[in-house]
PDB file of N, CA and C in Angstrom:
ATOM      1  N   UNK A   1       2.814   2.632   3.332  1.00  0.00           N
ATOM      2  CA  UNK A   1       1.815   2.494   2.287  1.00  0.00           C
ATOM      3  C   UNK A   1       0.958   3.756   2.302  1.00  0.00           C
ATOM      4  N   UNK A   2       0.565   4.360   1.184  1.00  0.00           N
ATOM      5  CA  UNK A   2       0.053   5.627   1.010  1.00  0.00           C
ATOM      6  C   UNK A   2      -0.908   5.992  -0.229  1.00  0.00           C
ATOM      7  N   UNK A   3      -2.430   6.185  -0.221  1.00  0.00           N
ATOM      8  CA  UNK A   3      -3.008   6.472  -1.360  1.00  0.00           C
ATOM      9  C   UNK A   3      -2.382   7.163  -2.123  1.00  0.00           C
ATOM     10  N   UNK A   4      -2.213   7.122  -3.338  1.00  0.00           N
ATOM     11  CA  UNK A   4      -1.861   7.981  -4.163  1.00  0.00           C
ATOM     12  C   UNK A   4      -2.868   9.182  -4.864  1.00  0.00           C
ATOM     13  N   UNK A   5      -4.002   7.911  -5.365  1.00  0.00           N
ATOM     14  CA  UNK A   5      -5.346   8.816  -5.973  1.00  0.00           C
ATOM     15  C   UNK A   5      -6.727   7.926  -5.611  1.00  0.00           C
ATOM     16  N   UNK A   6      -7.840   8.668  -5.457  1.00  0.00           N
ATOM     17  CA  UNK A   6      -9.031   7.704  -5.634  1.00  0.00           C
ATOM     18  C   UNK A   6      -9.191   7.362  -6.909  1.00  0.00           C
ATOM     19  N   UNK A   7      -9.738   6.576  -7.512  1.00  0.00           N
ATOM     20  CA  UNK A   7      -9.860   5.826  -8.755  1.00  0.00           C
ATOM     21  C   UNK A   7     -11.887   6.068  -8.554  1.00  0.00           C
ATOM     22  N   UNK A   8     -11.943   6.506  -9.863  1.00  0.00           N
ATOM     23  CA  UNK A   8     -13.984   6.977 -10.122  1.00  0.00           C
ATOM     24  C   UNK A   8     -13.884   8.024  -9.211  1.00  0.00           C
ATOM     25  N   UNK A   9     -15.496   8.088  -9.065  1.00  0.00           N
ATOM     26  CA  UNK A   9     -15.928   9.849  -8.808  1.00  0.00           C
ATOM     27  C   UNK A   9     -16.323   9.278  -7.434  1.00  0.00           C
ATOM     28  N   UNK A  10     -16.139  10.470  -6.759  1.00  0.00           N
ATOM     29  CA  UNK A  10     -15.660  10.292  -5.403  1.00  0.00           C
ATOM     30  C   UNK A  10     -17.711   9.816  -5.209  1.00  0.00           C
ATOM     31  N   UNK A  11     -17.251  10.216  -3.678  1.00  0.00           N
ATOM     32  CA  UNK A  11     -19.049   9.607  -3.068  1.00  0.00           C
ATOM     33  C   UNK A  11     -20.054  10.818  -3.410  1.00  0.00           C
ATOM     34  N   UNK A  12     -19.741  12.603  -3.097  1.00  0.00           N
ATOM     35  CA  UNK A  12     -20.509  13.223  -3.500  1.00  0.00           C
ATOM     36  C   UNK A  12     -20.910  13.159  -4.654  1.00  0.00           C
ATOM     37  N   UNK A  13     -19.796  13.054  -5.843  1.00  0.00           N
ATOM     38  CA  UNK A  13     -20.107  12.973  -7.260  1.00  0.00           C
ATOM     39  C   UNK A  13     -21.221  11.987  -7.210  1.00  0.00           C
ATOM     40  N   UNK A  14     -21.133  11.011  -6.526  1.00  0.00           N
ATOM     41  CA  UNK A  14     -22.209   9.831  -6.848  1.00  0.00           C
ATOM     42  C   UNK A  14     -23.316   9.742  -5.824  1.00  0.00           C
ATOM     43  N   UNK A  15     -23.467  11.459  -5.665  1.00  0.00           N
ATOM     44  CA  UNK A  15     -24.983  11.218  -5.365  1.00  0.00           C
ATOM     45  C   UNK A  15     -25.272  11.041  -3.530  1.00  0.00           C
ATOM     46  N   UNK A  16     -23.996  11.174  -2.594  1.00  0.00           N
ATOM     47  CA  UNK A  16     -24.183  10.542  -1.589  1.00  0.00           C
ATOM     48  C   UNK A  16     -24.022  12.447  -1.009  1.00  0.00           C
ATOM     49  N   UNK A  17     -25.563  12.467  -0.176  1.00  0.00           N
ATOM     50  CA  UNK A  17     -25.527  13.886   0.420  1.00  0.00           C
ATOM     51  C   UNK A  17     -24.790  14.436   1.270  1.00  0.00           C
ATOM     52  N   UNK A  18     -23.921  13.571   2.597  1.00  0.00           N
ATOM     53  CA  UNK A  18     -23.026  13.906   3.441  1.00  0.00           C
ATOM     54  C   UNK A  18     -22.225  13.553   2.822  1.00  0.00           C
ATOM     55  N   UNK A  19     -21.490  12.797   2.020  1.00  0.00           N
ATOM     56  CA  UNK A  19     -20.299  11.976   1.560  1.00  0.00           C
ATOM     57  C   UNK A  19     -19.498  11.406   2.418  1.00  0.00           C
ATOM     58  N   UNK A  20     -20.339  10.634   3.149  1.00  0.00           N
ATOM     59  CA  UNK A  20     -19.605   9.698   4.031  1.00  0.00           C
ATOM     60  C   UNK A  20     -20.511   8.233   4.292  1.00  0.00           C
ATOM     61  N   UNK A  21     -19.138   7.065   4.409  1.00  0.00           N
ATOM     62  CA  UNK A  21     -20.124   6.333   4.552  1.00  0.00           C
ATOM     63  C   UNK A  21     -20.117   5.789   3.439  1.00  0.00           C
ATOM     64  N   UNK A  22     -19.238   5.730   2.553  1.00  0.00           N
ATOM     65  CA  UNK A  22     -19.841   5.209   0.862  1.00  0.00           C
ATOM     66  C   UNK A  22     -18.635   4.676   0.311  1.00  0.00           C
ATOM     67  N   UNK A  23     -18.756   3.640  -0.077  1.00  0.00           N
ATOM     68  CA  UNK A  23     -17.703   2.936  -0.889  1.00  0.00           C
ATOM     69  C   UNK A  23     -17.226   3.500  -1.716  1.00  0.00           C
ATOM     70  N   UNK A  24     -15.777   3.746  -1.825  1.00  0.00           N
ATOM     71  CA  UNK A  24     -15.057   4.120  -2.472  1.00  0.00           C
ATOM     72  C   UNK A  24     -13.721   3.095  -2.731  1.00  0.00           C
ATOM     73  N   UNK A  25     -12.634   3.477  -4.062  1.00  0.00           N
ATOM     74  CA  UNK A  25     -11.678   2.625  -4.378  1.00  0.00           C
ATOM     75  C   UNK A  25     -10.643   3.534  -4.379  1.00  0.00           C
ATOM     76  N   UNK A  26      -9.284   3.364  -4.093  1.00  0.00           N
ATOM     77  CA  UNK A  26      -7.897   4.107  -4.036  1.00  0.00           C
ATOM     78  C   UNK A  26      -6.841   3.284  -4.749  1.00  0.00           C
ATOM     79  N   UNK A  27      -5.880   3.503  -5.887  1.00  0.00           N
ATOM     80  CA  UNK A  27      -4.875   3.654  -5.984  1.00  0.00           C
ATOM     81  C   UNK A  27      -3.479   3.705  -4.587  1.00  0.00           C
ATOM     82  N   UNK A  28      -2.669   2.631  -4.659  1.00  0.00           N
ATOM     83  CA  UNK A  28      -1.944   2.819  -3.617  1.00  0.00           C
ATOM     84  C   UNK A  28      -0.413   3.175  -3.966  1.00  0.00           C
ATOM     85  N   UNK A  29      -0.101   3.534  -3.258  1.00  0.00           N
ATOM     86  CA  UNK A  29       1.921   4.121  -4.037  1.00  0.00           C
ATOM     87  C   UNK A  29       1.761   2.918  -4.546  1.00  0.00           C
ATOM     88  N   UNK A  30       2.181   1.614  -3.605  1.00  0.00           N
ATOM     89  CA  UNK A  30       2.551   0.181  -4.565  1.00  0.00           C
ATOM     90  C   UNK A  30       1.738  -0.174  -5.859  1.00  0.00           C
ATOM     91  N   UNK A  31       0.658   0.401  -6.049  1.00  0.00           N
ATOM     92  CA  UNK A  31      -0.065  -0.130  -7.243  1.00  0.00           C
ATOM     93  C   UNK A  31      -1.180  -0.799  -6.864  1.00  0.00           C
ATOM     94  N   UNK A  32      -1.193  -1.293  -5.952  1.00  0.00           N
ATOM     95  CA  UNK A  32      -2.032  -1.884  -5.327  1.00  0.00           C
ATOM     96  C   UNK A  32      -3.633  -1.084  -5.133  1.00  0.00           C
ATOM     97  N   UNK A  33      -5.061  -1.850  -5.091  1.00  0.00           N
ATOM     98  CA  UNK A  33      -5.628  -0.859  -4.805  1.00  0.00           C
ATOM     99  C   UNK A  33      -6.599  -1.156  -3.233  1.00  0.00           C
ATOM    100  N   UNK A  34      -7.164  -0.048  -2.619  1.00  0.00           N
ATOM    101  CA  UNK A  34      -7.955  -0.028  -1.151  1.00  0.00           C
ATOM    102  C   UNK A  34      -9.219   0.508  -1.560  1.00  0.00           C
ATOM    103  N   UNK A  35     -10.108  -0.698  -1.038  1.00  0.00           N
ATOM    104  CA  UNK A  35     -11.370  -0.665  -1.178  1.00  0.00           C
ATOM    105  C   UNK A  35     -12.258  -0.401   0.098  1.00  0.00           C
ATOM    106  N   UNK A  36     -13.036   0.772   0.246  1.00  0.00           N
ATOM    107  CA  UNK A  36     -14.236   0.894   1.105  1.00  0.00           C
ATOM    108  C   UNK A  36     -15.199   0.448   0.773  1.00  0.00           C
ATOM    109  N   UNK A  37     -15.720  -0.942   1.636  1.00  0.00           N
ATOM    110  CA  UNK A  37     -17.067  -1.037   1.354  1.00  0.00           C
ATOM    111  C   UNK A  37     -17.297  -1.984   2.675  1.00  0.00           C
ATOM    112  N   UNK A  38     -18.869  -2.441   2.543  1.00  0.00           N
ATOM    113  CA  UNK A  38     -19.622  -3.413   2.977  1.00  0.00           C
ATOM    114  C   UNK A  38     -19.024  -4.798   3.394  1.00  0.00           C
ATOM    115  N   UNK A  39     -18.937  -5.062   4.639  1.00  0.00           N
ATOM    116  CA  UNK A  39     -17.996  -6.375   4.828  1.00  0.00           C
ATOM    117  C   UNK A  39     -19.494  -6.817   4.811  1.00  0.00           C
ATOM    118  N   UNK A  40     -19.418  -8.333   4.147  1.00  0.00           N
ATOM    119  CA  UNK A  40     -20.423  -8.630   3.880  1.00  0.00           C
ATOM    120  C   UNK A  40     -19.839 -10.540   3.497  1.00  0.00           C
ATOM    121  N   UNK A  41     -17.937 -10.613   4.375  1.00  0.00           N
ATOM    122  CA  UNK A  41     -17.880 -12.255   4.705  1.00  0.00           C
ATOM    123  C   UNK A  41     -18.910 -12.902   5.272  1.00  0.00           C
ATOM    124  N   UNK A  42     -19.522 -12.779   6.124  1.00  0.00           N
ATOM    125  CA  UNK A  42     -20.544 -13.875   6.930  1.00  0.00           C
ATOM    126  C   UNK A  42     -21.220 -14.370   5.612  1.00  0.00           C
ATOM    127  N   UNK A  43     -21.908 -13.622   4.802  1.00  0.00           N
ATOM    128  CA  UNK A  43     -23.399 -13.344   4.508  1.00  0.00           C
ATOM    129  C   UNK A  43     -22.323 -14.330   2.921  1.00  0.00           C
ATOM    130  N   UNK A  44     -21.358 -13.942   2.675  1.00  0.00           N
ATOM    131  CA  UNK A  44     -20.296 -14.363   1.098  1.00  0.00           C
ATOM    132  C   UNK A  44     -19.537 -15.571   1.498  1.00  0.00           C
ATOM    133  N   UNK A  45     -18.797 -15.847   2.273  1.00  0.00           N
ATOM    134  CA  UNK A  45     -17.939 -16.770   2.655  1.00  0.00           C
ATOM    135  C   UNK A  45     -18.486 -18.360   2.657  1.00  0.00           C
ATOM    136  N   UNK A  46     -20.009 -18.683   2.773  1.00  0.00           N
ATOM    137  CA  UNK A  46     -20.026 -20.089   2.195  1.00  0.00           C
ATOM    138  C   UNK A  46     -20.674 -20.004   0.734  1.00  0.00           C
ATOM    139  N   UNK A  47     -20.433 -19.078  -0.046  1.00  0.00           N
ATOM    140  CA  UNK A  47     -20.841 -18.934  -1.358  1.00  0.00           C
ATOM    141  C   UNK A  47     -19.962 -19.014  -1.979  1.00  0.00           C
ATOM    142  N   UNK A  48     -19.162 -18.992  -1.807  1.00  0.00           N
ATOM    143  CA  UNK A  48     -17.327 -18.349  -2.516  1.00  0.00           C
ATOM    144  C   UNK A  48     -17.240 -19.957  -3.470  1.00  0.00           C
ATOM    145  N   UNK A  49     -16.946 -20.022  -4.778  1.00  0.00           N
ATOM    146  CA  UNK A  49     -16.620 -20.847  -5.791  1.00  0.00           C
ATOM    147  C   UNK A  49     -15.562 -21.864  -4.966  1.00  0.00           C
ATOM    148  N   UNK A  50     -15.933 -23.082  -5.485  1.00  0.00           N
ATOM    149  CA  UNK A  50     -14.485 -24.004  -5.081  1.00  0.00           C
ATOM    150  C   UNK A  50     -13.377 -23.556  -5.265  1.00  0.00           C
ATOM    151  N   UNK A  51     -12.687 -22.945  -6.182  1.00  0.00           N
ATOM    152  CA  UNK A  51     -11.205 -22.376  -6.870  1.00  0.00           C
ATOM    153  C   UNK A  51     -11.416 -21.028  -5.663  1.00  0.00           C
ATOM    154  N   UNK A  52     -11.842 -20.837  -4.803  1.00  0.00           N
ATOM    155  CA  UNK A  52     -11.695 -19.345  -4.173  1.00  0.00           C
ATOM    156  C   UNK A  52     -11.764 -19.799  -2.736  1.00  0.00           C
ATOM    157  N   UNK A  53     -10.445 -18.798  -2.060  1.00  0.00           N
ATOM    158  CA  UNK A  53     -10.441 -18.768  -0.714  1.00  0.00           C
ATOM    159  C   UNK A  53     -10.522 -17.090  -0.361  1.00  0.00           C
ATOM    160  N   UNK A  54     -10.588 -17.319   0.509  1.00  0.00           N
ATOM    161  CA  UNK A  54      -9.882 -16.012   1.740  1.00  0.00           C
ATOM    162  C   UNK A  54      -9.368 -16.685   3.089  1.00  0.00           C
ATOM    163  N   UNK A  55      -8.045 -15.832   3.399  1.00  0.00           N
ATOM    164  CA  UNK A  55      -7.199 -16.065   4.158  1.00  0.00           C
ATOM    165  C   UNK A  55      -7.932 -15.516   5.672  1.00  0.00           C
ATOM    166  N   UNK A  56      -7.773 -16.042   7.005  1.00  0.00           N
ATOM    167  CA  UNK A  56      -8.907 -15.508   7.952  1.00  0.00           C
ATOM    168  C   UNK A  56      -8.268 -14.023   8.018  1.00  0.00           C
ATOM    169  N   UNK A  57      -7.652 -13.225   7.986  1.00  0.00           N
ATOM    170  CA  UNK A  57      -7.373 -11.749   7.730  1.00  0.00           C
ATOM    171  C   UNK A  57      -7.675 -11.273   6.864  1.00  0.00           C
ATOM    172  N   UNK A  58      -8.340 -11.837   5.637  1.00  0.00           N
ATOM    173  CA  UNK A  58      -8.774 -10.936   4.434  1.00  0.00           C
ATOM    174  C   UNK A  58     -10.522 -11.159   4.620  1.00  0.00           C
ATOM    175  N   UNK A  59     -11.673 -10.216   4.053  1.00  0.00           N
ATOM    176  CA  UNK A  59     -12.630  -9.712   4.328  1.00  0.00           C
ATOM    177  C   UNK A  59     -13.066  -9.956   3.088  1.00  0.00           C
ATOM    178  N   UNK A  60     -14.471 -10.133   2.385  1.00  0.00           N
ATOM    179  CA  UNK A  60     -15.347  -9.992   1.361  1.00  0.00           C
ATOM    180  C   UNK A  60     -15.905  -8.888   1.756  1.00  0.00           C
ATOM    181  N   UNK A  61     -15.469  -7.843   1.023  1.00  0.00           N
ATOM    182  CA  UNK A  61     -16.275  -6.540   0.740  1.00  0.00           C
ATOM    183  C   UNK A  61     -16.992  -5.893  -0.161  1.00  0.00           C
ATOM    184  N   UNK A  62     -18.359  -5.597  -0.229  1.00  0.00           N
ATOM    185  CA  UNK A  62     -18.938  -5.337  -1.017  1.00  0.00           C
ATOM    186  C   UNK A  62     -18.860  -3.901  -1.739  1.00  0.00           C
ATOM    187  N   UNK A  63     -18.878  -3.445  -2.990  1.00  0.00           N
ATOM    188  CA  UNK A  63     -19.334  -2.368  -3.300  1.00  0.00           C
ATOM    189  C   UNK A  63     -20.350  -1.925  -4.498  1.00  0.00           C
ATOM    190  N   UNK A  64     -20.914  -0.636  -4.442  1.00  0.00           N
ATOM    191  CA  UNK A  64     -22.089  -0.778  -5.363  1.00  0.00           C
ATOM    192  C   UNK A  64     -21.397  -0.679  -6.927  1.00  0.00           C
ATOM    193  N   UNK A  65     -22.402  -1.325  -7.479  1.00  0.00           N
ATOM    194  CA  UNK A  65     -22.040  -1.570  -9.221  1.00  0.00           C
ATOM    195  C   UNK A  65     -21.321  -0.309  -9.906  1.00  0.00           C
ATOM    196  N   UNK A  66     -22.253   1.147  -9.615  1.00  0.00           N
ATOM    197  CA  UNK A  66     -21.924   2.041  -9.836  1.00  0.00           C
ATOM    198  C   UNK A  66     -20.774   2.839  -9.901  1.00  0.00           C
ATOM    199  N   UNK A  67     -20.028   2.854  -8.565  1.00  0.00           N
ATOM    200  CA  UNK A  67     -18.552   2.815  -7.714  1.00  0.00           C
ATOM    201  C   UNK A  67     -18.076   2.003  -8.583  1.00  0.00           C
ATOM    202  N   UNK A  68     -17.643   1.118  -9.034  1.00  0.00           N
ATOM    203  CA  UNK A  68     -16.868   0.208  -9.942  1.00  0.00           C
ATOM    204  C   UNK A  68     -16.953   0.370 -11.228  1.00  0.00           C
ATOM    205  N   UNK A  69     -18.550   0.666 -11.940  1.00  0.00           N
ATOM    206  CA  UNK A  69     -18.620   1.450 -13.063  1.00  0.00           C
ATOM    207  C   UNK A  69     -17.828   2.263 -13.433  1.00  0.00           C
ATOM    208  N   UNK A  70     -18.055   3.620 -12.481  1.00  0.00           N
ATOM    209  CA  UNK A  70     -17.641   5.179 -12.196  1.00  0.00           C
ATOM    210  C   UNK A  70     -16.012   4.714 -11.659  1.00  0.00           C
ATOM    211  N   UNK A  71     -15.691   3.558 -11.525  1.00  0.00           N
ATOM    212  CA  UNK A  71     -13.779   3.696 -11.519  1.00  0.00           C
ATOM    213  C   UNK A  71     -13.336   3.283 -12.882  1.00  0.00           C
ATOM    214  N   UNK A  72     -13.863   2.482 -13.493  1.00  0.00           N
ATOM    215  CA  UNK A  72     -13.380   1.925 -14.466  1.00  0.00           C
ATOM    216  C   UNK A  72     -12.418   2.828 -15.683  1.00  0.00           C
ATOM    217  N   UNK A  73     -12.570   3.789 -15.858  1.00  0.00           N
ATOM    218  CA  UNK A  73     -11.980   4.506 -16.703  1.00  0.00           C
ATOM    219  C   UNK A  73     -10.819   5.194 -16.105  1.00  0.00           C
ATOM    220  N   UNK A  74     -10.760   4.939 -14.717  1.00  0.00           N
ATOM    221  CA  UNK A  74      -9.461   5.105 -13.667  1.00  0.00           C
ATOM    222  C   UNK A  74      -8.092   4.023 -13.875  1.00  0.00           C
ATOM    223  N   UNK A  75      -8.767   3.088 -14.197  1.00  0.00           N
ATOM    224  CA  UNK A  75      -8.790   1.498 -14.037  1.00  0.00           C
ATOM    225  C   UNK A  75      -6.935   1.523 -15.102  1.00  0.00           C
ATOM    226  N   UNK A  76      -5.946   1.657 -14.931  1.00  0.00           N
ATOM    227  CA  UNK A  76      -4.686   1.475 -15.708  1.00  0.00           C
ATOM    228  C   UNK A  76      -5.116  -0.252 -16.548  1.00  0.00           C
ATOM    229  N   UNK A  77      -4.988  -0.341 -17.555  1.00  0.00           N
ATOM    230  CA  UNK A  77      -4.539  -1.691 -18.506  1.00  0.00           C
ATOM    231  C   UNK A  77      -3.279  -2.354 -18.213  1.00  0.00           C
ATOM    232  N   UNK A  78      -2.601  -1.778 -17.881  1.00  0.00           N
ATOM    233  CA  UNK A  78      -1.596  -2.491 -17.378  1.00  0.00           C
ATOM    234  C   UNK A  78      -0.643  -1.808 -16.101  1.00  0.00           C
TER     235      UNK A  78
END
C-alpha cells in the first residue's frame, strides 16, 4: 500500500509554521484514502449514532474543518 498524492493543501499551505504535527489526508494506490489526525475514540466512541460502529482496530480521528475544506476539490466524484 502506497500514497499516491496528498489530497488539499498540505500543512504549511495551511498556515502550520513547522509543518508538522497537522492533519493531513492522502490518496492511496488502492483508492482508498489515509487520514492524519487527532485520535479522539475515548472522547467519540460513546457518541457514535446507533447505525455506527467501529471495529476495536479502527480509531475516530479527528481533523480540522479547514483540512477537509482545503481537500475537497481533491476529492474524485467518482
Amino acid at each position: 500500500m502506497n500514497i499516491v498524492r496528498r489530497i488539499g493543501a498540505s500543512p504549511v499551505e495551511r498556515g502550520s509554521v513547522g509543518g508538522q504535527a497537522c492533519p493531513d489526508i492522502f490518496e492511496l494506490q488502492d483508492g482508498s484514502f489515509a487520514v492524519i489526525g487527532t485520535d479522539k475514540t475515548e472522547l467519540l466512541d460513546g457518541s457514535l449514532p446507533a447505525d455506527a460502529s467501529r471495529a476495536d482496530y479502527e480509531k475516530i480521528v479527528v481533523i480540522t474543518r479547514e483540512t477537509l475544506l482545503r481537500a475537497k476539490k481533491d476529492i474524485p466524484d467518482v
